[in-house]
C-alpha atoms as a PDB file:
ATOM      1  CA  UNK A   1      88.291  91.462 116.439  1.00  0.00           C
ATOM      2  CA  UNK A   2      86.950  94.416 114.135  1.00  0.00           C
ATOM      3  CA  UNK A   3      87.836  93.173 110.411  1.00  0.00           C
ATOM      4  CA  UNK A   4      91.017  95.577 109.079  1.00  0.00           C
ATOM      5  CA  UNK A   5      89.545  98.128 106.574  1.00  0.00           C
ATOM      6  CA  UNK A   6      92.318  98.543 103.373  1.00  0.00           C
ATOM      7  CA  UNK A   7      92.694 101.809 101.700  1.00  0.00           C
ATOM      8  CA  UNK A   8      94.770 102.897  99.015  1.00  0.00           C
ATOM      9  CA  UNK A   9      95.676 106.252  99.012  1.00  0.00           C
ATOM     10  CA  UNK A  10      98.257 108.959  96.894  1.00  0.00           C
ATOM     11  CA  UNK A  11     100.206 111.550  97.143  1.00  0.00           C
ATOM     12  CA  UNK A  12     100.541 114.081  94.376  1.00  0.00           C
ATOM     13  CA  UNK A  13     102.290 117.271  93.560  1.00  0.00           C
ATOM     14  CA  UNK A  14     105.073 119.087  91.971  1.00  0.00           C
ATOM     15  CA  UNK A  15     108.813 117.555  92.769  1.00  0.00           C
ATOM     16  CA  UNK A  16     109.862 119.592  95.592  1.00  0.00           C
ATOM     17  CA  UNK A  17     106.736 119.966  97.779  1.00  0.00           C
ATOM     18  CA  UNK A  18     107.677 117.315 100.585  1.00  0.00           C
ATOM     19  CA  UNK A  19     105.935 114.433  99.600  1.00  0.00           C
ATOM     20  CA  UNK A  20     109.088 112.040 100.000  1.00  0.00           C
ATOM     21  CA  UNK A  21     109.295 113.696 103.080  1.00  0.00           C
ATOM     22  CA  UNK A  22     105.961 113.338 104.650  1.00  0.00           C
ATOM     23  CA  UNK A  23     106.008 109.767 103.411  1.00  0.00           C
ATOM     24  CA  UNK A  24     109.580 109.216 105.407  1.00  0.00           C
ATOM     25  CA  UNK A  25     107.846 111.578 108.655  1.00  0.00           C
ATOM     26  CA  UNK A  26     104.830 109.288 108.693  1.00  0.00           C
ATOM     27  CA  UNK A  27     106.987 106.112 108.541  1.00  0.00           C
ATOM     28  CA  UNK A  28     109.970 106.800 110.677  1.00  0.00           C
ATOM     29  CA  UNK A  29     108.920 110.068 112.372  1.00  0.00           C
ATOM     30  CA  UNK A  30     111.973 111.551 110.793  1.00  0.00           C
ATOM     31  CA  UNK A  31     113.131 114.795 108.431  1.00  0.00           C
ATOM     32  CA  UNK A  32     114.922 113.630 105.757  1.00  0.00           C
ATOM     33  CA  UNK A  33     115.070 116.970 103.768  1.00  0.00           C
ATOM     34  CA  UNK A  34     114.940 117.656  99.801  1.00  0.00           C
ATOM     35  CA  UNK A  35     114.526 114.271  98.108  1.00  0.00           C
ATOM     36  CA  UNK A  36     113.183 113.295  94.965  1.00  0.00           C
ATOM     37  CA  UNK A  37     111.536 110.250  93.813  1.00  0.00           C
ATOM     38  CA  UNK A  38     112.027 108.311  90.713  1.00  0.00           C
ATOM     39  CA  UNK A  39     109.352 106.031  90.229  1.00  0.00           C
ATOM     40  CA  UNK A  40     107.640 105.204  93.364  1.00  0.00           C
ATOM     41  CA  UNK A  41     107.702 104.449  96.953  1.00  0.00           C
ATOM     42  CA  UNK A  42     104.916 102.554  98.951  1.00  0.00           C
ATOM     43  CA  UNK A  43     104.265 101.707 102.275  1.00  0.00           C
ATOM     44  CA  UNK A  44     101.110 100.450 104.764  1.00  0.00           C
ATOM     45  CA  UNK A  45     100.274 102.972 108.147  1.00  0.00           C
ATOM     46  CA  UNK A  46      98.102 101.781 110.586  1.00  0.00           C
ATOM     47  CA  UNK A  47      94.962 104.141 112.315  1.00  0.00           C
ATOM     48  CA  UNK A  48      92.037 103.132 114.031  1.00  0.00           C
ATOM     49  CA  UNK A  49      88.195 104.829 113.358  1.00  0.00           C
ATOM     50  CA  UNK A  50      85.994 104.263 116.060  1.00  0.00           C
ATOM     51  CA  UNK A  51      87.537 100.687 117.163  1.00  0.00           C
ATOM     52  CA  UNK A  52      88.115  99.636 113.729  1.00  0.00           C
ATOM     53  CA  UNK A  53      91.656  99.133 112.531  1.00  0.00           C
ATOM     54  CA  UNK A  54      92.201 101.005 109.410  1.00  0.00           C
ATOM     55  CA  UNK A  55      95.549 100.347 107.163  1.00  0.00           C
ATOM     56  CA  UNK A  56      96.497 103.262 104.370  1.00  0.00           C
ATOM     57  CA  UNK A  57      98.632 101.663 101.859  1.00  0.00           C
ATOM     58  CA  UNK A  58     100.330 104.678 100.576  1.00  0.00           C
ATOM     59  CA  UNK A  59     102.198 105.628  97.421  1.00  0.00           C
ATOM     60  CA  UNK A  60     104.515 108.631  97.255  1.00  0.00           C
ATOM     61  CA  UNK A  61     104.584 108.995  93.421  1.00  0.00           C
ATOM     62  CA  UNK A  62     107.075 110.375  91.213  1.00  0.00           C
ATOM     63  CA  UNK A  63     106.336 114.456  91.207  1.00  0.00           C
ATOM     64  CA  UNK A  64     108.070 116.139  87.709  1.00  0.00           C
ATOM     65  CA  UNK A  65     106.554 115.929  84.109  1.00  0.00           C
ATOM     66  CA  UNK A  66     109.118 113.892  83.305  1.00  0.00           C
ATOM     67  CA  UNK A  67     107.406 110.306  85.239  1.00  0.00           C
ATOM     68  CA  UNK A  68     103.483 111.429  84.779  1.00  0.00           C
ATOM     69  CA  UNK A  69     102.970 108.631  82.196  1.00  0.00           C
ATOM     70  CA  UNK A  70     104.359 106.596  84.786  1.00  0.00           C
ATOM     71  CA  UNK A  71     102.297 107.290  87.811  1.00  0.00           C
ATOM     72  CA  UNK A  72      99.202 107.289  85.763  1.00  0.00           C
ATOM     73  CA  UNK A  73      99.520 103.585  86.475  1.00  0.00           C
ATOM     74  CA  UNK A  74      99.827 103.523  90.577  1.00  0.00           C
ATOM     75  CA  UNK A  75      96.371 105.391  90.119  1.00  0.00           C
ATOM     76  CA  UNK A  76      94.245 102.596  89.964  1.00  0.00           C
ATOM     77  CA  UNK A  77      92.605 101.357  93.021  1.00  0.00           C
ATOM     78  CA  UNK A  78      93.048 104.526  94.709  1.00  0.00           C
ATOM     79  CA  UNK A  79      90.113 105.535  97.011  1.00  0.00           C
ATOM     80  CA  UNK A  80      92.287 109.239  98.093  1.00  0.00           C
ATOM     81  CA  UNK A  81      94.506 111.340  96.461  1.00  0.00           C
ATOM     82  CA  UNK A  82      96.310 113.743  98.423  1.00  0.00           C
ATOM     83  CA  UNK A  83      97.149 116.893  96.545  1.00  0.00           C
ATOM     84  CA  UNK A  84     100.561 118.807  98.264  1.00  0.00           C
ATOM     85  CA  UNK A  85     101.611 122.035  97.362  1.00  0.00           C
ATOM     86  CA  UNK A  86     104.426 123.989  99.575  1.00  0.00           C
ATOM     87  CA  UNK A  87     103.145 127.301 101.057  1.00  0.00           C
ATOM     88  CA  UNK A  88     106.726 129.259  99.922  1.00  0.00           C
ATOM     89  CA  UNK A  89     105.531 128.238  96.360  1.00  0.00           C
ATOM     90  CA  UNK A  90     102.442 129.479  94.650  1.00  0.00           C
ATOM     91  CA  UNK A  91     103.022 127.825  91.429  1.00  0.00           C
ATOM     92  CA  UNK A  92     102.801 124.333  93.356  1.00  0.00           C
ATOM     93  CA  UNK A  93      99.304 125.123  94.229  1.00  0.00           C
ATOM     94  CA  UNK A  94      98.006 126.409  90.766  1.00  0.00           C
ATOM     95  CA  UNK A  95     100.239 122.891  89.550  1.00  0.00           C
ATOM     96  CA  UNK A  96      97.576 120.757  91.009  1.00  0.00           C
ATOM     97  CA  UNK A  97      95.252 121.452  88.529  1.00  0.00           C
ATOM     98  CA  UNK A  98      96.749 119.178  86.108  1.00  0.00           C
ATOM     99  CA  UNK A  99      96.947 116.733  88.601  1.00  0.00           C
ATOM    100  CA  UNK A 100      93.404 117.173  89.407  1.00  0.00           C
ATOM    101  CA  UNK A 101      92.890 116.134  85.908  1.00  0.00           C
ATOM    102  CA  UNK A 102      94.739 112.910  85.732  1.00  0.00           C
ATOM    103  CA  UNK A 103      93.285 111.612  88.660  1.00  0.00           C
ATOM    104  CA  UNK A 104      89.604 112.551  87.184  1.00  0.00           C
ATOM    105  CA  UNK A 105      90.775 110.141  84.584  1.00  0.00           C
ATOM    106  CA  UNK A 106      92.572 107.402  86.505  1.00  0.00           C
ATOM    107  CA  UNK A 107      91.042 107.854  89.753  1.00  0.00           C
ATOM    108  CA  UNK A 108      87.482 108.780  89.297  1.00  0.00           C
ATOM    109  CA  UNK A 109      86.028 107.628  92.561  1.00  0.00           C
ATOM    110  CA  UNK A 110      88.404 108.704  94.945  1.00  0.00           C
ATOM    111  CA  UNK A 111      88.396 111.634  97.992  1.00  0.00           C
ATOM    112  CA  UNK A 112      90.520 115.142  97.164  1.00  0.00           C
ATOM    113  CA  UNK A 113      92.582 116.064  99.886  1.00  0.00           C
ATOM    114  CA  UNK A 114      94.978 119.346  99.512  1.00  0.00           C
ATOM    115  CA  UNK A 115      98.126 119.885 102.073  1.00  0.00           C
ATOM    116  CA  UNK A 116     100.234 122.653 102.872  1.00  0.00           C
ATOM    117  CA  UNK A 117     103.342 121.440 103.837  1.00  0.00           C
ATOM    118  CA  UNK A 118     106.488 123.714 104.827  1.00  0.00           C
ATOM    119  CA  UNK A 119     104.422 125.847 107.057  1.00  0.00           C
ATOM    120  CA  UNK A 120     107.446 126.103 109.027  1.00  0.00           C
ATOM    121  CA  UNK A 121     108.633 128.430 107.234  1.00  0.00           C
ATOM    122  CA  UNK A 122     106.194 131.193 107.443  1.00  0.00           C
ATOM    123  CA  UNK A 123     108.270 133.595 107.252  1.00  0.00           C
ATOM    124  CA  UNK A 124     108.642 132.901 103.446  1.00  0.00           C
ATOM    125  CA  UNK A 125     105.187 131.954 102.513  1.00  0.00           C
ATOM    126  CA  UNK A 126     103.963 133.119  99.334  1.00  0.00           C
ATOM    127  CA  UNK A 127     100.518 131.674  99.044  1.00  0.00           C
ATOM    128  CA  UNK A 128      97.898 133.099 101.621  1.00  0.00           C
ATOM    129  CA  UNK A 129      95.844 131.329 103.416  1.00  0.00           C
ATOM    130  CA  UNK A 130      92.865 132.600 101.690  1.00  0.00           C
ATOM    131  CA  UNK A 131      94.494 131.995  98.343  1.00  0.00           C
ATOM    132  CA  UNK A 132      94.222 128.170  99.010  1.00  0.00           C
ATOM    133  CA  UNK A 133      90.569 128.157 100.606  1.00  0.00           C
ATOM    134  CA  UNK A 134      89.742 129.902  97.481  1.00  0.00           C
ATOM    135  CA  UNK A 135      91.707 126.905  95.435  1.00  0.00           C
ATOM    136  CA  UNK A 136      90.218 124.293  97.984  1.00  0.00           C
ATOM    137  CA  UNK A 137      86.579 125.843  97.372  1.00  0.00           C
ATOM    138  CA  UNK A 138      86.999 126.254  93.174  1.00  0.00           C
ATOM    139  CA  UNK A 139      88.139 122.716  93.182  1.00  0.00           C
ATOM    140  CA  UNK A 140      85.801 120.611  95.468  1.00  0.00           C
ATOM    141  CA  UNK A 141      88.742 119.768  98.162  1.00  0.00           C
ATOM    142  CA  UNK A 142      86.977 117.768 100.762  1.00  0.00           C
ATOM    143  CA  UNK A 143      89.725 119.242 103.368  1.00  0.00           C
ATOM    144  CA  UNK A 144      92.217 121.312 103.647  1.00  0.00           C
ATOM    145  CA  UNK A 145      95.375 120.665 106.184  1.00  0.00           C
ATOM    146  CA  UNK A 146      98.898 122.761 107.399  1.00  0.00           C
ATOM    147  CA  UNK A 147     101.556 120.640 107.884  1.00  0.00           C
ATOM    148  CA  UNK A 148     105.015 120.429 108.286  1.00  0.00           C
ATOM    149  CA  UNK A 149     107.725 117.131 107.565  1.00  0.00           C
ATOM    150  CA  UNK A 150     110.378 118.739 109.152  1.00  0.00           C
ATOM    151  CA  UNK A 151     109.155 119.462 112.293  1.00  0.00           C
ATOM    152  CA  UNK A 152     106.263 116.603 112.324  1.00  0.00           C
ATOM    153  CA  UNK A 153     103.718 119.178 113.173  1.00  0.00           C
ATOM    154  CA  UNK A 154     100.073 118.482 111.780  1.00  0.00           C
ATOM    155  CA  UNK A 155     101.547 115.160 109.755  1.00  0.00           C
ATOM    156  CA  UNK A 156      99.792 111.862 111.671  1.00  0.00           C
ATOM    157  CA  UNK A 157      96.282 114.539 112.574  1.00  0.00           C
ATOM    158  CA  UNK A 158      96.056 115.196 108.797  1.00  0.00           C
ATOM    159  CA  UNK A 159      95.980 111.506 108.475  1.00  0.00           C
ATOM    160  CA  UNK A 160      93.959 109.928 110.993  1.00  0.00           C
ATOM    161  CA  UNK A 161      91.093 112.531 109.631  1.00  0.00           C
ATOM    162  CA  UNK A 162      91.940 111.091 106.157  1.00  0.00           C
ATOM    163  CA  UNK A 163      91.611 107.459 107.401  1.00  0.00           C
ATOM    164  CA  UNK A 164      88.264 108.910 109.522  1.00  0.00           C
ATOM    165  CA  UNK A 165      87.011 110.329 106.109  1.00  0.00           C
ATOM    166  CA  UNK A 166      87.136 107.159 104.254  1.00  0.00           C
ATOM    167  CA  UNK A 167      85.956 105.118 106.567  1.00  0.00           C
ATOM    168  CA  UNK A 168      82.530 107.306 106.937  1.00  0.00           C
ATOM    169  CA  UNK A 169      82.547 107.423 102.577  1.00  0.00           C
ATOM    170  CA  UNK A 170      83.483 103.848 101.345  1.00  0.00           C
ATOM    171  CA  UNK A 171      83.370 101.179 104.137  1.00  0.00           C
ATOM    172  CA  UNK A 172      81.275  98.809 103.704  1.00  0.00           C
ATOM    173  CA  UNK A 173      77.975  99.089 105.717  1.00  0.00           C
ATOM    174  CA  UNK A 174      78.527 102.633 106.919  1.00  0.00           C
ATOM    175  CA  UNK A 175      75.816 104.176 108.080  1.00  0.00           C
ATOM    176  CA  UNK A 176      76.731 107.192 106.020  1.00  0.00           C
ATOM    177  CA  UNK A 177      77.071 107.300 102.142  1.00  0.00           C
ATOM    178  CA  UNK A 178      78.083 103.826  99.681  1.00  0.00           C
ATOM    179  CA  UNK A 179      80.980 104.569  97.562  1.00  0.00           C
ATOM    180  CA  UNK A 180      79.188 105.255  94.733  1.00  0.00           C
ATOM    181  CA  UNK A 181      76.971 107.826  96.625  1.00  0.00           C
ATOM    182  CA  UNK A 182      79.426 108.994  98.308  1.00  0.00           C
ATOM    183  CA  UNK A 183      81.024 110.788  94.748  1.00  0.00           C
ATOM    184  CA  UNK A 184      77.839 112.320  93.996  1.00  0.00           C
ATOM    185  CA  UNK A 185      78.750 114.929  93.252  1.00  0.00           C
ATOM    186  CA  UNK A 186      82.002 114.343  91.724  1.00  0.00           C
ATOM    187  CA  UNK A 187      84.805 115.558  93.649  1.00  0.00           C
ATOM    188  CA  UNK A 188      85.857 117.947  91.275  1.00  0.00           C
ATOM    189  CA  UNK A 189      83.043 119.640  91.035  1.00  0.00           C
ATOM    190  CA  UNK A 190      82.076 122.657  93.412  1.00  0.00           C
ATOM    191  CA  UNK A 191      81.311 121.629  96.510  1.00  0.00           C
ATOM    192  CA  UNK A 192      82.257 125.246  98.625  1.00  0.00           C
ATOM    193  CA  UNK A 193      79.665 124.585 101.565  1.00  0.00           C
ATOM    194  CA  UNK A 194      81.103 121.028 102.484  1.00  0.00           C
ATOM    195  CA  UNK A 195      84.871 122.318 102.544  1.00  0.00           C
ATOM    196  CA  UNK A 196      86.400 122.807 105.463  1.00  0.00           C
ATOM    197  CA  UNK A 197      89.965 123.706 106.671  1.00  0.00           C
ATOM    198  CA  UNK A 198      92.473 122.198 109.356  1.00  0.00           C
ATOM    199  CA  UNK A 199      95.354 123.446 110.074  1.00  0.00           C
ATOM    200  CA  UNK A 200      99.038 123.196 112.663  1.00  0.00           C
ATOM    201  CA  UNK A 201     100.269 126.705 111.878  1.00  0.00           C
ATOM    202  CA  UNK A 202      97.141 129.221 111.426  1.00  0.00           C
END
């Protein structure tokens, strides 16, 4: 049997944005609507790459200025941070920035994800599609997915890619790039050319 590969992984963003949500949709394939965290929630999801099991253990972190000092702490060890804004919000995208910036000093070897949850509710969106390629391009996103917790859409793909991109980075003897290559260069730098985009709703 193929030895279980261990990955810790975050979720960041603005209180409001659904990750509560897509944490509960992952874990009981259920909407459990607007929900704030205090503190933090954890939880292991299992995926396989290629016949090898893969477990996420992952942390839905407190979202509003208030608990930053606190989740500064459930960064360490993280190998992904997954950066959520809600496409009916535009200030939840441009938010991530700061968030970008803790994790560059918490996190410094992990992969940048960015989500789009809520999408839906197209009907309301307020930040364009090309908006956050732009965002995902300026900010060295290694992917970009469209999601939704409430309806499920787009929520266990966005995921299984995740667990498919660290598996390829960081596991030990892959035939692609160690760890420490594999953050060369950093993650917040530029990296336009490698991005690429996934989406439910486009």
């Amino acid at each position: 049997m193929s030895k279980v590969l261990n990955f810790k992984v975050v979720l960041l963003g603005e209180v409001g944005v659904g990750k509560t949500s897509i944490f509960v949709r992952l874990r009981d394939n259920k909407f459990i609507g607007s929900k704030s965290t205090i503190g933090v929630d954890k939880g292991e999801f299992e995926f396989e790459v290629n016949g090898t099991p893969v477990k996420l253990d992952l942390w839905d972190t407190a979202g509003s200025e208030k608990f930053r000092t606190l989740t500064s702490n459930y960064y360490h060890g993280a190998k992904a941070c997954i950066y959520i804004y809600d496409i009916t919000d535009t200030s939840s995208l441009y938010s991530l920035a700061a968030w970008l910036l803790d994790a560059q000093k918490f996190a410094k070897d992990h992969l940048c994800f960015l989500v789009a949850n809520k999408c839906d509710m197209e009907e309301e969106i307020d930040v364009e599609k090309q908006t956050a390629e732009t965002f995902q391009r300026e900010k060295g996103f290694i992917e970009r997915f469209e999601m939704s917790a409430k309806t499920g859409a787009g929520v266990r793909d966005a995921f299984q890619a995740i667990a498919e991109h660290l598996v390829k980075k960081l596991a030990p003897g892959s035939d692609s790039l160690t760890s420490e290559q594999a953050m060369q260069p950093s993650p917040f730098d530029n990296v336009g050319a490698q991005s690429k985009s996934k989406g439910c709703c486009s």
